[in-house]
N, C-alpha and C. Protein backbone atom coordinates (compact mmCIF):
# COMPACT_ATOMS: atom_id res chain seq x y z
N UNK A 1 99.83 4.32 -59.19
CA UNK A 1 99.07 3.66 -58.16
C UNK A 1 98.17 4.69 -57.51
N UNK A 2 97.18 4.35 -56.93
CA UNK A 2 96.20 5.19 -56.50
C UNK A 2 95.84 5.24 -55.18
N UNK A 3 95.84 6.42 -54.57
CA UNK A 3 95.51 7.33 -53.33
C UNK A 3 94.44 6.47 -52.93
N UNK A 4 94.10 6.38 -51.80
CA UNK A 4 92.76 5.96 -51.34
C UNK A 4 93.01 6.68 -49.82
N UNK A 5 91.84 7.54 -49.69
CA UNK A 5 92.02 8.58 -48.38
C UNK A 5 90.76 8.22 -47.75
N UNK A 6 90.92 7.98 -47.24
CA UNK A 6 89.63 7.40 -45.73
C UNK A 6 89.99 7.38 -44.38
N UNK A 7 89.31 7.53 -43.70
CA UNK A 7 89.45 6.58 -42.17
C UNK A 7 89.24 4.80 -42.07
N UNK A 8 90.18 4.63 -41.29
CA UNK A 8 90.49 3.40 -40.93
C UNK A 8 90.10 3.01 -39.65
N UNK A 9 88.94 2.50 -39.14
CA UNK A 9 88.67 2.78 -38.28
C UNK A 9 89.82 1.07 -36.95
N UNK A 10 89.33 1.11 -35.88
CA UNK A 10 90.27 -0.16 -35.15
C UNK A 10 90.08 -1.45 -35.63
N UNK A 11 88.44 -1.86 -35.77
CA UNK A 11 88.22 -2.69 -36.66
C UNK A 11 88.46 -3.12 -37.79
N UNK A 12 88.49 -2.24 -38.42
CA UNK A 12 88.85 -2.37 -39.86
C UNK A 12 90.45 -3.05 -40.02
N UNK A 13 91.08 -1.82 -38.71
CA UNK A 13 92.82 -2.58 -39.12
C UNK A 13 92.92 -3.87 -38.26
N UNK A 14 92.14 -4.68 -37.50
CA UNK A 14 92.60 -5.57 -37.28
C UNK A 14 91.98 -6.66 -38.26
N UNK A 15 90.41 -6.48 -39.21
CA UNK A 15 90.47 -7.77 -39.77
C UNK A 15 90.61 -7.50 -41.46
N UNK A 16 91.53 -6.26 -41.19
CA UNK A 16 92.56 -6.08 -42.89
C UNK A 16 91.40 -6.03 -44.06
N UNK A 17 90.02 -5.85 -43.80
CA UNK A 17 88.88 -5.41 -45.05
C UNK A 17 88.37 -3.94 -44.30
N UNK A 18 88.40 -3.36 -45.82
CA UNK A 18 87.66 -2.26 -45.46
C UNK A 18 86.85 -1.94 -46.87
N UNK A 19 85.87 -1.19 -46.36
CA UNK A 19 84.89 -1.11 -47.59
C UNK A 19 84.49 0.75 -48.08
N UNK A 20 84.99 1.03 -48.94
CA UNK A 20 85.41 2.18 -49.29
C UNK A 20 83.94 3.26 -50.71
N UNK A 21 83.90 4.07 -50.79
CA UNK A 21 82.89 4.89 -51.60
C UNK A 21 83.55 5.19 -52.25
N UNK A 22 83.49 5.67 -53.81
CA UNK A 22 84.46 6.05 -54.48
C UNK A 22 84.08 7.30 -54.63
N UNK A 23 83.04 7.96 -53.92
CA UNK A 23 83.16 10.02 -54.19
C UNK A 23 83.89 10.13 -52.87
N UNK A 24 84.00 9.62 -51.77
CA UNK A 24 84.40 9.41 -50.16
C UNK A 24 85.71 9.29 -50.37
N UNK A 25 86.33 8.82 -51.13
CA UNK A 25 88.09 8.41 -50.98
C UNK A 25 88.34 8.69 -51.82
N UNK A 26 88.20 10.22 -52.70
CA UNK A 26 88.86 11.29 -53.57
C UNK A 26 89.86 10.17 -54.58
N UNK A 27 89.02 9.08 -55.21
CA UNK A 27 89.67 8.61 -56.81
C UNK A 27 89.50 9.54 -57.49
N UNK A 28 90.33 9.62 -58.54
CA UNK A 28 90.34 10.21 -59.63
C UNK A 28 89.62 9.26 -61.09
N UNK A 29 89.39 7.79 -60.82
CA UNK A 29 89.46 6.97 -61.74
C UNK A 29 88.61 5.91 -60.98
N UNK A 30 87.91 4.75 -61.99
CA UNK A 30 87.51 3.37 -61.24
C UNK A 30 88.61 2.61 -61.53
N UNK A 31 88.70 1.58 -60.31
CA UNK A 31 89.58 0.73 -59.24
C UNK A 31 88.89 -0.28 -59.71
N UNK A 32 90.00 -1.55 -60.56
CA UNK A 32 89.77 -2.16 -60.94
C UNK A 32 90.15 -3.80 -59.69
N UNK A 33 89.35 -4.69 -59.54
CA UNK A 33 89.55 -5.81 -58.87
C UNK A 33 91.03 -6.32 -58.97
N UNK A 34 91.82 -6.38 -58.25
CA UNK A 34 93.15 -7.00 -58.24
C UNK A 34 94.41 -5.82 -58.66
N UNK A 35 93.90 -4.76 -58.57
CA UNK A 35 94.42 -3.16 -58.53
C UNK A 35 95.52 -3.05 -57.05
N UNK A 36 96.73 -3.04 -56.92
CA UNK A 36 97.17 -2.13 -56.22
C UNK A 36 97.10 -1.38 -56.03
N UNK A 37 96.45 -0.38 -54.47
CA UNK A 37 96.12 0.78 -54.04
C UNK A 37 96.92 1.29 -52.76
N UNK A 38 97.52 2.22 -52.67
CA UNK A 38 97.87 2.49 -50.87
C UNK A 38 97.22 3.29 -50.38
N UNK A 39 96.21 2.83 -48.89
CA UNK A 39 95.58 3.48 -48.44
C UNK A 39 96.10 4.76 -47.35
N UNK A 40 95.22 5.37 -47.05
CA UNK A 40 96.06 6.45 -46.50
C UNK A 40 94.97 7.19 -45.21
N UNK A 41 94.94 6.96 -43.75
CA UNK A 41 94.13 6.98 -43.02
C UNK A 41 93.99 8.83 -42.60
N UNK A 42 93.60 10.10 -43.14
CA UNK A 42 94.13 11.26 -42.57
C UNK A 42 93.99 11.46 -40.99
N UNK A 43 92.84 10.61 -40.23
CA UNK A 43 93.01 10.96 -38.36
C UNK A 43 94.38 10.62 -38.36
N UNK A 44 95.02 9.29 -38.30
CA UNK A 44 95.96 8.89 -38.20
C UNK A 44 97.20 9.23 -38.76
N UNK A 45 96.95 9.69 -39.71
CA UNK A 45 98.09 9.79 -40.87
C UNK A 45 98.98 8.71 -41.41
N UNK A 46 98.37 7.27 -41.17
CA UNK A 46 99.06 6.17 -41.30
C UNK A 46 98.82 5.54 -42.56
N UNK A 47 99.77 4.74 -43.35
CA UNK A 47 99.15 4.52 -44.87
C UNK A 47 99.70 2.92 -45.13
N UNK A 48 98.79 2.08 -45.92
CA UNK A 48 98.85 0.84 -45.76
C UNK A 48 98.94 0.49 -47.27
N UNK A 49 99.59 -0.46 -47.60
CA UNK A 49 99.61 -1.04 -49.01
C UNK A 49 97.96 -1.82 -48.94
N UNK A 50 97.34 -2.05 -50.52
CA UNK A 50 96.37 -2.73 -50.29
C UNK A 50 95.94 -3.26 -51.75
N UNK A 51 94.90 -4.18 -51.45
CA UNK A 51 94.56 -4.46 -52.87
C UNK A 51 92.74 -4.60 -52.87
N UNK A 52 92.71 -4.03 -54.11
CA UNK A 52 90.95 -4.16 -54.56
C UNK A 52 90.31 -5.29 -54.47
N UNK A 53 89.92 -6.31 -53.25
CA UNK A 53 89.39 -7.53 -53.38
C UNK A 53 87.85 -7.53 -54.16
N UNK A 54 86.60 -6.65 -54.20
CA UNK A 54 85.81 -6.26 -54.65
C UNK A 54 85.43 -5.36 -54.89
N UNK A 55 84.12 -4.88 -56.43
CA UNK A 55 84.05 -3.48 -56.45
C UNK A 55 82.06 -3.89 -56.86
N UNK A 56 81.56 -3.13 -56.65
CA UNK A 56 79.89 -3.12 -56.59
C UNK A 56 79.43 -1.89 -56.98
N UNK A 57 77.83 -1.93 -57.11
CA UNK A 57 77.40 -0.90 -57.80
C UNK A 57 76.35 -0.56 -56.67
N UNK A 58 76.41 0.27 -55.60
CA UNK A 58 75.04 0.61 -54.74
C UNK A 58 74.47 0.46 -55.07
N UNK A 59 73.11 -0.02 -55.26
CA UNK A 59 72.12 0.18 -55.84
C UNK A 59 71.03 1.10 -55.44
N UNK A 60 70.99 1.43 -53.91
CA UNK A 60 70.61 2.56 -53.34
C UNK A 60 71.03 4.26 -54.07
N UNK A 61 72.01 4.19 -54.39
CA UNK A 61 72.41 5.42 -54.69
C UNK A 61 72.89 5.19 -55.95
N UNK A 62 73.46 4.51 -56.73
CA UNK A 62 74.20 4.36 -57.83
C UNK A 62 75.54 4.43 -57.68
N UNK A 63 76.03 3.90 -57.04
CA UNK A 63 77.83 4.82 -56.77
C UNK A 63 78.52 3.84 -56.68
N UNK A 64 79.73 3.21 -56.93
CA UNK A 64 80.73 2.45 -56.77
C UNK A 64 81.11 2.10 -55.55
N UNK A 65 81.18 1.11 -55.24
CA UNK A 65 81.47 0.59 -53.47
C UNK A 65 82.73 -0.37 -54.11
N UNK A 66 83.85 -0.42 -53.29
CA UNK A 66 84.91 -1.22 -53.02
C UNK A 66 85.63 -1.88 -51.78
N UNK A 67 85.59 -3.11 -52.33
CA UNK A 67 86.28 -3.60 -50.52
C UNK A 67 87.68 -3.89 -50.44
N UNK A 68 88.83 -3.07 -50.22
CA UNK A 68 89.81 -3.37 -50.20
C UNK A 68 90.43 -4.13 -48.82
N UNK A 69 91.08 -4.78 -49.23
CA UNK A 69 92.17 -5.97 -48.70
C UNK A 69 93.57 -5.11 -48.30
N UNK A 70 93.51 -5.09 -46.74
CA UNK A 70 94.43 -4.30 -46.38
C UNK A 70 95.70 -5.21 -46.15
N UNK A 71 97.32 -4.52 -46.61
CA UNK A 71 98.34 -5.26 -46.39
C UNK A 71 99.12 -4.59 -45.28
N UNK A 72 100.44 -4.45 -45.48
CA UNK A 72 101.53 -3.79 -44.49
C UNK A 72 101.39 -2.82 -44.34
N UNK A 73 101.50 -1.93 -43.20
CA UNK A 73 101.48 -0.28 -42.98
C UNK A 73 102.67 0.14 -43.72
N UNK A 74 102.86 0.99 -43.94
CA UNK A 74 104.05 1.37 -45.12
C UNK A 74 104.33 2.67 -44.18
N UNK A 75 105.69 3.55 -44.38
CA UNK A 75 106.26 4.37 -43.82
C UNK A 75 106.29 5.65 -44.91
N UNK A 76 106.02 6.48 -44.02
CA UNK A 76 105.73 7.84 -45.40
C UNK A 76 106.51 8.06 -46.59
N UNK A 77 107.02 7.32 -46.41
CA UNK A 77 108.30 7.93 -47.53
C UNK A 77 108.02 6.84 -48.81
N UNK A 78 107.94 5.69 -48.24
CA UNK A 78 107.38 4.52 -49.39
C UNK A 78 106.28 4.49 -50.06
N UNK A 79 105.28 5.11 -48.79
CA UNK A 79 103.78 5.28 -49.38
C UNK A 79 103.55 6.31 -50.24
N UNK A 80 104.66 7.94 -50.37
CA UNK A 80 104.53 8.43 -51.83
C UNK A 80 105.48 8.38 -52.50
N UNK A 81 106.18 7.46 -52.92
CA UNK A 81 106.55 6.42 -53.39
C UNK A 81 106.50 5.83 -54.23
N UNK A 82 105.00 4.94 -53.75
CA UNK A 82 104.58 4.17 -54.77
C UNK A 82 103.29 4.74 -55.16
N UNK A 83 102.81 6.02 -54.91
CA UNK A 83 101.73 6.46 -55.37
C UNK A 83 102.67 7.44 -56.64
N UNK A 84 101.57 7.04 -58.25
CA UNK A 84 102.02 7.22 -59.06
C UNK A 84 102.74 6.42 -60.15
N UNK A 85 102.97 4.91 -59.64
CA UNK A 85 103.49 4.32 -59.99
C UNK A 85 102.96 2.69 -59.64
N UNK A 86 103.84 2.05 -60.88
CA UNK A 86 102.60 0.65 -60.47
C UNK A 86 103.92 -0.12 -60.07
N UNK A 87 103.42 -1.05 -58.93
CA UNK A 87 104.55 -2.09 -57.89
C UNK A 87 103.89 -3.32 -58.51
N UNK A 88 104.82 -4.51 -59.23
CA UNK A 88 104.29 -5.43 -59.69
C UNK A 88 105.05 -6.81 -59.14
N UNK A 89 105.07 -7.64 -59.18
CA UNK A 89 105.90 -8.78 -58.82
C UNK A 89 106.86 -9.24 -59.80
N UNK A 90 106.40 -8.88 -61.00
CA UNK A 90 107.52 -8.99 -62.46
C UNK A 90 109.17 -8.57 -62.09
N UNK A 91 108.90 -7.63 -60.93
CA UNK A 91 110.54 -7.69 -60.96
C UNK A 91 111.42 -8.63 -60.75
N UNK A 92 110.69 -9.26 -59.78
CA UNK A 92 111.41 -10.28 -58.86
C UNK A 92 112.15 -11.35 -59.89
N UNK A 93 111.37 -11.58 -61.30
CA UNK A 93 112.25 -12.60 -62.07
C UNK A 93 113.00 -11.88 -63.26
N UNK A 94 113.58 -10.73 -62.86
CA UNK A 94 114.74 -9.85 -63.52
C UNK A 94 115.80 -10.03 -62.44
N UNK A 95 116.79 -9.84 -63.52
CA UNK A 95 118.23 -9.75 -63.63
C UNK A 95 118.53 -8.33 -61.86
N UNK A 96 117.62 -7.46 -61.65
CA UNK A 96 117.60 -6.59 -61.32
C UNK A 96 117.33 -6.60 -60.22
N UNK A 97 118.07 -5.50 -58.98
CA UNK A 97 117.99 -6.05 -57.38
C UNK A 97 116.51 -6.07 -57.49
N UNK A 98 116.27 -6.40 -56.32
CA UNK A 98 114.62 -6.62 -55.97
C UNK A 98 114.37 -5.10 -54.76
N UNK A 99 113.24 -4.20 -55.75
CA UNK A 99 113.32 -2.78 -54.80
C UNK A 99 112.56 -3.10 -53.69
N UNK A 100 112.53 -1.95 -52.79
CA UNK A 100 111.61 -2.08 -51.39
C UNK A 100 110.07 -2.45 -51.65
N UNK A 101 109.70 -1.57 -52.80
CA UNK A 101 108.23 -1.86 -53.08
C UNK A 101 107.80 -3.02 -53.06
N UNK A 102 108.74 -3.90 -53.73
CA UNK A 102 108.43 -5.08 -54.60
C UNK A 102 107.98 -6.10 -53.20
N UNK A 103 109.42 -5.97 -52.26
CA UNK A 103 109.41 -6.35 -50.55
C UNK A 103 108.78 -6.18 -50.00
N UNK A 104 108.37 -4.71 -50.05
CA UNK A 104 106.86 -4.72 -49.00
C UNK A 104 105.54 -5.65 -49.42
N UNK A 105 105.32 -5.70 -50.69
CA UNK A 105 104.12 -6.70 -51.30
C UNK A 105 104.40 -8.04 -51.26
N UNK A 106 105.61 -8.88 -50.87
CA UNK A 106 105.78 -10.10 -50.55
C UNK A 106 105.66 -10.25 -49.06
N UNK A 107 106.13 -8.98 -48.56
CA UNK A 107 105.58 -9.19 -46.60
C UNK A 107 103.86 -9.08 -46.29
N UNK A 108 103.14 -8.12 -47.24
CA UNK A 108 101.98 -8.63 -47.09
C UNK A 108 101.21 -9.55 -47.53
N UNK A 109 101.66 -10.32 -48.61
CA UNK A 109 101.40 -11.55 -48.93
C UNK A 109 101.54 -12.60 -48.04
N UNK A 110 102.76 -12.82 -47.68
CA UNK A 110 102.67 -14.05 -46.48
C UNK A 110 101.92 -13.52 -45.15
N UNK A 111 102.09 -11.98 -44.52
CA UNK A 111 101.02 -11.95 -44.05
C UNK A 111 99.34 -12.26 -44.10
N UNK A 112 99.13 -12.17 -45.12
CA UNK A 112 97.88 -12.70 -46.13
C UNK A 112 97.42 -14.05 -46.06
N UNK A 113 98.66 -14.37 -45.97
CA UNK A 113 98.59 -16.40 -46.24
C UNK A 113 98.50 -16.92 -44.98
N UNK A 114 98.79 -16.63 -43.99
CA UNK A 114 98.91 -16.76 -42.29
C UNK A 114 97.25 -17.35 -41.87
């Protein structure tokens, strides 16, 4: 799963979109639409589960623009965690407990749905 390092500004966390540069938020890779990402605010140091709702091509500059869809604030320990690794919903219909990751992406979902 992939890092996304930006500022978050007050606005941004209350209406859960934020719109991101991809030389600005140190990807390593392009962020594909419907991508799990956890964002990660450094003023704050606060880090949020999220997902790639859109991705664009500046046309001013040429550069990749993305608008991610912000979910639950996540607690440091979860947020590297799940960086490195992909959190999918497939668990949930295994035999197998259901991990925190999986939990945190169903709390921002119904948050989502609200």
């Amino acid at each position: 799963m992939e890092l996304v390092e930006t500022v978050v500004p007050p606005l941004t966390r209350r209406n859960r979109s934020l719109v991101v540069r991809h030389h600005e938020a140190g990807l390593h890779r392009a962020l594909e639409p419907g991508e799990r990402v956890v964002v990660h605010d450094p003023d704050s140091d606060d880090h949020w589960s999220g997902v790639v709702a859109d991705r664009d091509l500046d046309p001013a500059c040429t550069e990749t623009v993305y608008r991610i869809e912000l979910g639950v604030r996540l607690p440091v320990d979860q947020a590297r965690e799940r960086v490195g690794r992909v959190a999918g919903h497939a668990a949930l219909f295994s035999e197998e407990p259901v991990d925190v990751q999986v939990l945190l992406d169903l709390l921002g979902a119904v948050r989502a749905s609200r």
